[in-house]
Protein backbone atom coordinates (compact mmCIF):
# COMPACT_ATOMS: atom_id res chain seq x y z
CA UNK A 1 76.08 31.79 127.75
CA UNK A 2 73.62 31.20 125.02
CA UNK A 3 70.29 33.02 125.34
CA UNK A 4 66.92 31.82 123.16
CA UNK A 5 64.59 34.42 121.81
CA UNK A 6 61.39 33.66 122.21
CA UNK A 7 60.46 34.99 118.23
CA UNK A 8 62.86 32.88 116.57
CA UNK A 9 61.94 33.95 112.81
CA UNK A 10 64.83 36.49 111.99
CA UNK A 11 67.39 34.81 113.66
CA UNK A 12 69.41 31.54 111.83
CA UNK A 13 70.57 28.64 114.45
CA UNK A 14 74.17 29.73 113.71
CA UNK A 15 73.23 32.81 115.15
CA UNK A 16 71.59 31.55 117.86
CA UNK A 17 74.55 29.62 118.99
CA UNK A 18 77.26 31.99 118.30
CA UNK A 19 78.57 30.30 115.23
CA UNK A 20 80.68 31.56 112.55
CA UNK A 21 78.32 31.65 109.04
CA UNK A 22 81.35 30.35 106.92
CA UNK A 23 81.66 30.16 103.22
CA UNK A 24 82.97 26.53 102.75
CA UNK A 25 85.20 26.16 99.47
CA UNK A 26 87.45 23.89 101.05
CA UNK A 27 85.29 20.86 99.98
CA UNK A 28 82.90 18.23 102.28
CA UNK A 29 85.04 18.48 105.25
CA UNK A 30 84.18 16.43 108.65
CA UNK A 31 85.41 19.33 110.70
CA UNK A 32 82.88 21.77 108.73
CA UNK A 33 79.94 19.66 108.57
CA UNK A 34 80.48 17.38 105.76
CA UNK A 35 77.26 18.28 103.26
CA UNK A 36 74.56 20.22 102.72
CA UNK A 37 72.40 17.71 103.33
CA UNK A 38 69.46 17.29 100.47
CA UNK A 39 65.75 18.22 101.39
CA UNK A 40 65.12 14.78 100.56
CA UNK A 41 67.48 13.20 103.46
CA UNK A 42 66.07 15.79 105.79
CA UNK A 43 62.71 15.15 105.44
CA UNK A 44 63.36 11.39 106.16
CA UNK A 45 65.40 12.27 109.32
CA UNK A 46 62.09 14.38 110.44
CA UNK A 47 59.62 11.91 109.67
CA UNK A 48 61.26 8.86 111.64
CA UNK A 49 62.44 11.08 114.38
CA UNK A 50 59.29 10.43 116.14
CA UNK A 51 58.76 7.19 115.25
CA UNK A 52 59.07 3.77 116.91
CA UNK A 53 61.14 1.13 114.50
CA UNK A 54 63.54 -2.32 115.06
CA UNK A 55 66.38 -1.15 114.28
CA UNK A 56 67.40 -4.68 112.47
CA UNK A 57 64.32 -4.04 110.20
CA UNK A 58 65.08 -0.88 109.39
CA UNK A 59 68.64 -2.17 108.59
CA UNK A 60 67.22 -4.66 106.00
CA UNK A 61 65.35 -2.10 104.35
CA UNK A 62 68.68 0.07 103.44
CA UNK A 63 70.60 -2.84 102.49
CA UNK A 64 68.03 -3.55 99.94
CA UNK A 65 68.35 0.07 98.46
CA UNK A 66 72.51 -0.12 98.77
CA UNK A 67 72.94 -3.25 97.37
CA UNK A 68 70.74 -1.78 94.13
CA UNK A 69 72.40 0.75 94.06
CA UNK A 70 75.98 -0.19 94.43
CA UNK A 71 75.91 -3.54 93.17
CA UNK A 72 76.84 -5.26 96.40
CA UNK A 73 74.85 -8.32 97.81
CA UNK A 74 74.16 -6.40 100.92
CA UNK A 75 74.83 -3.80 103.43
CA UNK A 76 74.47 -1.62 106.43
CA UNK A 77 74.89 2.37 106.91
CA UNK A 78 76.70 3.30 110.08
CA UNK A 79 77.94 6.17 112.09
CA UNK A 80 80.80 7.46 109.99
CA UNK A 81 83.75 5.99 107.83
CA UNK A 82 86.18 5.31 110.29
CA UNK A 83 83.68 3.28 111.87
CA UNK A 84 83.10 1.41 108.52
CA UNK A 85 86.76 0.85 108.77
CA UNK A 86 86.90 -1.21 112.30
CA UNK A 87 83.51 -3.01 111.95
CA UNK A 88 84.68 -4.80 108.10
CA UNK A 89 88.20 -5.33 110.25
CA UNK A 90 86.88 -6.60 112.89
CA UNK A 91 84.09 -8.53 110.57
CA UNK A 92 86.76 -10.13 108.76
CA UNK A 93 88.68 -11.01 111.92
CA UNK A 94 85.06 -12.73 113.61
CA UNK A 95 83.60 -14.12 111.23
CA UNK A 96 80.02 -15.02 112.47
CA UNK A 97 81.25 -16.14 115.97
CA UNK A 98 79.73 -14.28 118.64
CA UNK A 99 82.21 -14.81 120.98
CA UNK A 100 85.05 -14.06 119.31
CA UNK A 101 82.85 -10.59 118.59
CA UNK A 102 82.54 -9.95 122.58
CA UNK A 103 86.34 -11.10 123.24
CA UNK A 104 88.08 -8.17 120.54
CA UNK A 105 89.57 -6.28 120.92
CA UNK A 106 92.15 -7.60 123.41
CA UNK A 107 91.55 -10.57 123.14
CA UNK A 108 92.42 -12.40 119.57
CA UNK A 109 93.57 -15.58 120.67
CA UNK A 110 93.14 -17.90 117.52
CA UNK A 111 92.13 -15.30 115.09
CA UNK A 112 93.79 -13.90 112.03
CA UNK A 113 94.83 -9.97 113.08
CA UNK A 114 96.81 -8.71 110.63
CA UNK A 115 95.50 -5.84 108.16
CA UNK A 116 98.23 -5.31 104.98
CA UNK A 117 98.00 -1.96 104.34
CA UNK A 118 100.17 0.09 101.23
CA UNK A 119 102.63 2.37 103.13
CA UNK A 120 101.75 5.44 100.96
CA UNK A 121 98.30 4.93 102.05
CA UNK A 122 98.59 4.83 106.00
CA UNK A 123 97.42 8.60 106.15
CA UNK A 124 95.85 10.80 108.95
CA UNK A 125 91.90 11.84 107.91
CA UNK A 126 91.84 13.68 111.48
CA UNK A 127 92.83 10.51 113.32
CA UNK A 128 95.31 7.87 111.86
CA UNK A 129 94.03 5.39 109.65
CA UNK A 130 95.70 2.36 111.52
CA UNK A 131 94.07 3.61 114.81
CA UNK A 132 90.68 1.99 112.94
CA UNK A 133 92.73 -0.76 112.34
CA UNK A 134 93.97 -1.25 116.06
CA UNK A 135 90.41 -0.28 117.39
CA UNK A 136 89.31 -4.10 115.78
CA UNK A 137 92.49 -5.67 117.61
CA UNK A 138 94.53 -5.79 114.81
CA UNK A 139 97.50 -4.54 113.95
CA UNK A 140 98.71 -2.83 110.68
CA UNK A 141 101.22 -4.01 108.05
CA UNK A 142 102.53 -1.95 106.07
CA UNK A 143 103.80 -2.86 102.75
CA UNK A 144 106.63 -1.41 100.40
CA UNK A 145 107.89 2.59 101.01
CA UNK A 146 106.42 6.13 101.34
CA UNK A 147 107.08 6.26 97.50
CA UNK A 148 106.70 2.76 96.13
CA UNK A 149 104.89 -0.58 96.87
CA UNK A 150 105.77 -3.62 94.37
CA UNK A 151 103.58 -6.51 93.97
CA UNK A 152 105.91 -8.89 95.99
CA UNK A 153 105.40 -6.26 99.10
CA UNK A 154 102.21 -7.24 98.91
CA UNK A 155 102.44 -10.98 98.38
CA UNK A 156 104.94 -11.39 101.01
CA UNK A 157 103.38 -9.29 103.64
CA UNK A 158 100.74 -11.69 103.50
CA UNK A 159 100.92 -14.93 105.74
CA UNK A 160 99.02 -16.98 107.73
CA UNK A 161 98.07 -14.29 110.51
CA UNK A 162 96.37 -11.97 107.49
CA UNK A 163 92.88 -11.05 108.16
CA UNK A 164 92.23 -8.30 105.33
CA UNK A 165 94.06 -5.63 103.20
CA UNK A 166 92.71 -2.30 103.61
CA UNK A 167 93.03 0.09 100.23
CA UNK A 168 92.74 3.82 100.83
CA UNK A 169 90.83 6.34 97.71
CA UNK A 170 92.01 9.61 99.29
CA UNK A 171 93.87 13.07 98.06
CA UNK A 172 95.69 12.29 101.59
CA UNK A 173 97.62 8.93 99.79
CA UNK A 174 100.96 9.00 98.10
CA UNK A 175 99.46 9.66 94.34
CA UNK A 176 102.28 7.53 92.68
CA UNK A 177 104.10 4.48 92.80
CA UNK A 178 101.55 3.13 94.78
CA UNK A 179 99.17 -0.57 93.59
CA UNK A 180 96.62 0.34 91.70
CA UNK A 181 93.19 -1.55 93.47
CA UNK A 182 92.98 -4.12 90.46
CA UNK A 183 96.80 -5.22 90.98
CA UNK A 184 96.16 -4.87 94.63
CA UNK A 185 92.83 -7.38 94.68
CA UNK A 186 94.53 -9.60 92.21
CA UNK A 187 97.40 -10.45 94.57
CA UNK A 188 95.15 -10.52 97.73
CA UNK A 189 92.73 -13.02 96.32
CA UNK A 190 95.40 -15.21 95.27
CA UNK A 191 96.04 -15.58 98.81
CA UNK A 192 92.50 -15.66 99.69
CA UNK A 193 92.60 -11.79 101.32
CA UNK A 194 89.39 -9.58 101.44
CA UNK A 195 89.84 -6.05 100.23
CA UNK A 196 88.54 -3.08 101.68
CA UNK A 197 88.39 -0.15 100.19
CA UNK A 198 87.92 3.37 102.31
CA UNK A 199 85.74 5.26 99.92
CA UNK A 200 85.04 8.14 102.20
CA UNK A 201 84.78 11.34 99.73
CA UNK A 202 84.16 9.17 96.42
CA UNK A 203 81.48 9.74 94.12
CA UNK A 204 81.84 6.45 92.47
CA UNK A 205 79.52 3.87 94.09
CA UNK A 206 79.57 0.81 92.13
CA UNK A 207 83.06 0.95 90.66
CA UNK A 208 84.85 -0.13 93.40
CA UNK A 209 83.00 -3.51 94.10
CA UNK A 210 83.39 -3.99 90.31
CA UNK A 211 86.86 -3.49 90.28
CA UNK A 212 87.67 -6.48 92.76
CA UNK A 213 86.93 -5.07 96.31
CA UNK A 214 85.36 -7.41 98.55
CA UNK A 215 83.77 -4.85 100.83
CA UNK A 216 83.26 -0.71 100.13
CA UNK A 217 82.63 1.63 102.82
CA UNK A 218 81.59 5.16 102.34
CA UNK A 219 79.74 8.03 104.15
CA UNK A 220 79.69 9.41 100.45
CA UNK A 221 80.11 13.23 101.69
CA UNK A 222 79.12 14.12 97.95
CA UNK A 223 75.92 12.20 98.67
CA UNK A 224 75.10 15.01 100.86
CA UNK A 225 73.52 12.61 103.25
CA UNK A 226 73.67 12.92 107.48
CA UNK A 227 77.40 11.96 109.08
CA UNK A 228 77.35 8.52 108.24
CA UNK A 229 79.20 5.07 106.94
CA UNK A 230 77.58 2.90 104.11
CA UNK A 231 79.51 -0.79 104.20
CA UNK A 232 78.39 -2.47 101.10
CA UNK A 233 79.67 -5.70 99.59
CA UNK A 234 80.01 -9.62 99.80
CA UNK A 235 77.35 -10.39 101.91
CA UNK A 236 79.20 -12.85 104.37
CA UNK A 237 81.65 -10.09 104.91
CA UNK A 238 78.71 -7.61 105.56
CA UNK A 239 77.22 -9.70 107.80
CA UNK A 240 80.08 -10.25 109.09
CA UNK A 241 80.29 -6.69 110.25
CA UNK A 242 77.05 -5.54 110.86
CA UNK A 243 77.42 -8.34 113.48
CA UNK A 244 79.96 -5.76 115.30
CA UNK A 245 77.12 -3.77 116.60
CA UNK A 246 77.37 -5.84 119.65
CA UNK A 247 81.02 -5.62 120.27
CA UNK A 248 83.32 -3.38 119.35
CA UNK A 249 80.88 -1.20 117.18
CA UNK A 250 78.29 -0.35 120.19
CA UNK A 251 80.06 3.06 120.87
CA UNK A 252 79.94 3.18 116.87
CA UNK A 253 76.05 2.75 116.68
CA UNK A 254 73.93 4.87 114.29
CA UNK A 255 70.58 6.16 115.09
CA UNK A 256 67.19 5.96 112.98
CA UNK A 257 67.74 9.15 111.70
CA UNK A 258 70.96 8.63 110.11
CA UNK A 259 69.90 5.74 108.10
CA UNK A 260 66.44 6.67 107.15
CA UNK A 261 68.16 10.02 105.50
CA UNK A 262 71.31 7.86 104.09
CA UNK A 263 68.62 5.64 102.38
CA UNK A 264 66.82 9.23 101.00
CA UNK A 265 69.77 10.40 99.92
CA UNK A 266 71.25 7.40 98.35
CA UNK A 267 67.80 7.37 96.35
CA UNK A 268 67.90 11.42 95.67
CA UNK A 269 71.42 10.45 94.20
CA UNK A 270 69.70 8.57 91.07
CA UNK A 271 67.52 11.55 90.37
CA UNK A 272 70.05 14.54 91.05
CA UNK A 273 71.18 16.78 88.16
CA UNK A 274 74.63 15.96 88.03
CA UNK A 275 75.41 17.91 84.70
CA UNK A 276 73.82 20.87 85.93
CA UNK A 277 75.65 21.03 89.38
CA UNK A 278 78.55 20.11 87.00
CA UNK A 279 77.87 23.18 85.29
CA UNK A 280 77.26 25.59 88.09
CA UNK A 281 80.64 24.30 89.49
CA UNK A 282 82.92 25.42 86.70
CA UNK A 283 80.88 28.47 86.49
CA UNK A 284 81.92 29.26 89.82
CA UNK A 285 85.53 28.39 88.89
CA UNK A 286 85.84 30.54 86.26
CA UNK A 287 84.47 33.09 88.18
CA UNK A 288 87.33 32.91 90.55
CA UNK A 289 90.12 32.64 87.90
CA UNK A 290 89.06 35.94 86.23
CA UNK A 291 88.88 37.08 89.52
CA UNK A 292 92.61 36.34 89.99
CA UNK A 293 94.07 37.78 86.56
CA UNK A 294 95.99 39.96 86.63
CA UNK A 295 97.10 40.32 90.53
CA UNK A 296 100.86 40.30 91.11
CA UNK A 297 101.55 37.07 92.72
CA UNK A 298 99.30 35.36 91.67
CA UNK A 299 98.55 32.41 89.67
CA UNK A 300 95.54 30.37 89.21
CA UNK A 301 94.90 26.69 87.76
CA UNK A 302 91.82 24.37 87.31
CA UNK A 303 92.56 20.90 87.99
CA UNK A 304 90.89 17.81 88.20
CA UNK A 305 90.07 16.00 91.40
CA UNK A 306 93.22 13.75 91.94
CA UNK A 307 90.94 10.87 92.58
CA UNK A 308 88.86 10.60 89.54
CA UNK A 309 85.98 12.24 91.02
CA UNK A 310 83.39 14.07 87.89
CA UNK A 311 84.84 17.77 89.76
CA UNK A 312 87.83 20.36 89.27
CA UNK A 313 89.12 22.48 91.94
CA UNK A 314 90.91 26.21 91.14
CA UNK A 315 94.72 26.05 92.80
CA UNK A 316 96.00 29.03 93.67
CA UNK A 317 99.41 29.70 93.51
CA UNK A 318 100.83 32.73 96.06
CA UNK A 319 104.47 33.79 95.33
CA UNK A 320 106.00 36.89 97.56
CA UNK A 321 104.90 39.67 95.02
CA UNK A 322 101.68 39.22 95.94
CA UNK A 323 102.66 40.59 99.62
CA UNK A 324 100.99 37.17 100.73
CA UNK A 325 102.11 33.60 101.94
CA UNK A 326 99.88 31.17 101.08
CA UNK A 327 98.90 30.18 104.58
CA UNK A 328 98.49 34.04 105.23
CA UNK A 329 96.18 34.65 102.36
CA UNK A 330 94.14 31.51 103.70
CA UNK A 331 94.22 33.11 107.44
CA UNK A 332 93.33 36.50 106.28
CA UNK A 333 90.20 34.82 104.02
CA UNK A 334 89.19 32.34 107.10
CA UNK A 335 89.17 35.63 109.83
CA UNK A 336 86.76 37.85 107.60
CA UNK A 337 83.36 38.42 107.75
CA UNK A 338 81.82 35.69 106.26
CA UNK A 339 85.04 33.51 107.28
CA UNK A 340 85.96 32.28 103.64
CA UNK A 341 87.42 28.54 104.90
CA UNK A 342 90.01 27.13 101.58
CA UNK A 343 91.08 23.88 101.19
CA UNK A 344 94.50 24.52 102.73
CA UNK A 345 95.89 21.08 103.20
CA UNK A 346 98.87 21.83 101.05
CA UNK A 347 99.95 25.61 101.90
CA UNK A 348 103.57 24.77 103.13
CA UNK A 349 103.92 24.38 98.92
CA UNK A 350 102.60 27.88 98.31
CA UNK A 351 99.28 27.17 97.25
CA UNK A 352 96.04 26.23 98.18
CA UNK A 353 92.59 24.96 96.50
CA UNK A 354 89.12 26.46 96.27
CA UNK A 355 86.57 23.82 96.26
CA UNK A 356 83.03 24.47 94.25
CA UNK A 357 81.03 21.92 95.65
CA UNK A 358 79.34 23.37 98.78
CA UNK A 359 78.30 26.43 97.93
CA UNK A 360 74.98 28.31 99.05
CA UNK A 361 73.13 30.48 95.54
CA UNK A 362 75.52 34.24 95.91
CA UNK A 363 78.40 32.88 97.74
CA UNK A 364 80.56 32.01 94.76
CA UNK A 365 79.86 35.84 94.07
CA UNK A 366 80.97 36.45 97.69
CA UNK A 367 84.30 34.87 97.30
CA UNK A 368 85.43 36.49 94.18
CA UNK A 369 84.98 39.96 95.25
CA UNK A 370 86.61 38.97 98.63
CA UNK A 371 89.86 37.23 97.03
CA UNK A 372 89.47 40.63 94.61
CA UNK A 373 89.52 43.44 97.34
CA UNK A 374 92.07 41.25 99.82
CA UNK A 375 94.81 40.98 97.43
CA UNK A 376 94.18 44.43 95.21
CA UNK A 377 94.02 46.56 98.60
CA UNK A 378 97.08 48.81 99.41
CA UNK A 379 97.54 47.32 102.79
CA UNK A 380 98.25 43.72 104.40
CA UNK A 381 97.16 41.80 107.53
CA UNK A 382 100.18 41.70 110.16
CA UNK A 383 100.18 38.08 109.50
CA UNK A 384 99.91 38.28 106.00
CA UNK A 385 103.86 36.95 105.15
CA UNK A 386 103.76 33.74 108.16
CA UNK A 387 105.04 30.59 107.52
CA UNK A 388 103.00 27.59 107.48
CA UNK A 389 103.83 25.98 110.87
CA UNK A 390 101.88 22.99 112.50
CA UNK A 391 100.02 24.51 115.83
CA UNK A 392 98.18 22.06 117.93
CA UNK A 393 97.76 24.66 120.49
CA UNK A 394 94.30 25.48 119.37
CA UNK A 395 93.02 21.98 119.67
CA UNK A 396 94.51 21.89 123.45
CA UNK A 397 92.44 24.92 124.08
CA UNK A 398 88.95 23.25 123.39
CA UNK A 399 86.43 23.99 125.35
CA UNK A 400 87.93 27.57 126.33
């Protein structure tokens, strides 16, 4: 049971609550917290906290700062992502009709419900991508293979049932053979398709719209705003969605909070350093990689962010010499004290990624000297040689 102190000054809230104070290079992961928020968005979040507002208002005022600053003609912020996802669905599906809003998402009777979606980009983000799509009532298309989609995939997947094509910007996606969004728009429009582009972890917030997409929505984890989803765009298709917030999207609502510190963050965006968090980044990088030379076992790369984003990422390679599996070396890193949490989405190849862009002032520090001692020290975890092996087990546990 968790106890309060009364003298709360020496203790942190992780601390209070029994939480783990983890070292996040794994990157702006939902199931760590997503951001460090900026002092900006929390101060936002405070002031309105207490604070009386109509909610539609308060609505207007972001869509004037995201459509300046993304290039859109309007938008909303909402709860998260994969909310974004089923509202612009379900927008596109509605149009402005009310009813049809309060009659998804069983009942489609005379709408379009069909959502063409690349196969190499039907991915799981912690829940399955089409699951947004079936949350709207509509049902997912997929178009060419796991490795490939042509053009005519797309063109012929569309017919007279299509409501929208979704387009996915993730690390998750096939990275090949897939559309790029230009060729994908181009063939859409033709047939008089909206695009929508999941954006979730992009830095990029104009490109997309300028590239052909008809609606963009982001929670823009590097924006290192609250949890939330910014749908940007054509502003019939915004509307569009925004009108969801009295169907489908009421269990998706966002509160005051969350859009008054989206809004200061999206602003604190325009002024951030970006070359000197740039800079602190690959000093933290190289920091690692000397940290690494030299260990048997081990190799380590920096590479670019596979979706264009302005950041690298240090892979590290674990072969058998170094007395390691990959997964193990992640284990052993996430179960010390701090927990050191990797980006590990990729160990069953024998390597995983440390991510620079979430780090506290010391911790990069930290990490070096923990990779360091682990992998230099004479002895090995009993689970330092497992296999990567899918376990659901712990999530069937929760709350226990």
């Amino acid at each position: 049971m968790t106890t309060y102190a009364a003298d709360r000054s020496n203790t942190t809230i992780r601390e209070r609550l029994g939480l783990r104070p983890i070292i996040n290079v794994s990157g702006t992961m939902t199931a760590l917290g997503a951001s460090i928020i900026v002092p900006e968005a929390i101060a936002a979040m405070s002031e309105i906290a207490s604070q009386w507002v109509e909610m539609d208002d308060l609505q207007r005022a972001a869509s004037t700062v995201i459509a300046r600053l993304t290039g859109g003609e309007a938008g909303f912020i909402t709860a998260c992502c994969a909310s974004g996802i089923t509202m612009a669905i379900a927008g596109a599906m509605t149009g402005t009709s009310l009813l049809a809003i309060e009659r998804l998402p069983d009942d489609t009777e005379g709408l379009k419900s069909e959502v063409i979606v690349q196969l190499g980009h039907i991915v799981n983000y912690g829940a399955p991508i089409d699951q947004s799509i079936r949350l709207a009532g509509a049902r997912a298309v997929p178009a060419g293979t796991v490795s490939v989609t042509q053009d005519y995939h797309v063109a012929e997947a569309i017919r007279d049932r299509t409501a929208a094509a979704l387009y996915v910007v993730a690390h998750h996606t096939v990275q090949y053979g897939m559309l790029s969004l230009e060729e994908f728009c181009e063939i859409c429009h033709a047939k008089g398709v909206p695009v929508i582009v999941d954006a979730a972890s992009e830095y990029d917030l104009r490109g997309f719209l300028a590239r052909g997409a008809d609606v963009v929505y982001s929670g823009h984890k590097f924006l290192s705003g609250p949890t939330s989803g910014i749908v940007a765009g054509r502003k019939d298709l915004v509307r569009a969605a925004y009108l969801q917030n009295r169907g489908v999207a009421r269990a998706m609502k966002v509160g005051k909070e969350s859009i008054a510190g989206t809004m200061a963050a999206l602003e604190a965006w325009e002024r951030r350093d970006h070359a000197g968090i740039r800079q602190r980044e690959e000093a933290a990088l190289h920091l690692w990689q000397t940290a690494l030379q030299g260990l048997p076992g081990i190799e380590a790369r920096i590479i670019p962010d596979p979706t264009g984003n302005p950041l690298d990422r240090l892979q590290v390679f674990v072969a058998p010499e170094s007395r390691f599996t990959a997964v193990g070396l992640a284990s052993a890193l996430a179960a010390g004290s701090p927990p050191v949490i990797v980006r590990n989405h990729e160990v069953e190849r024998g390597h995983f990624f440390l991510d620079p862009c979430n780090l506290h002032p010391g911790e990069a520090e930290i990490v070096a000297e923990r990779l360091r001692a682990m992998l230099s020290a004479a002895d090995r975890p009993a689970d330092a040689m497992k296999p990567a092996r899918k376990q659901s087990a712990g999530a069937l546990r929760w709350p226990d």
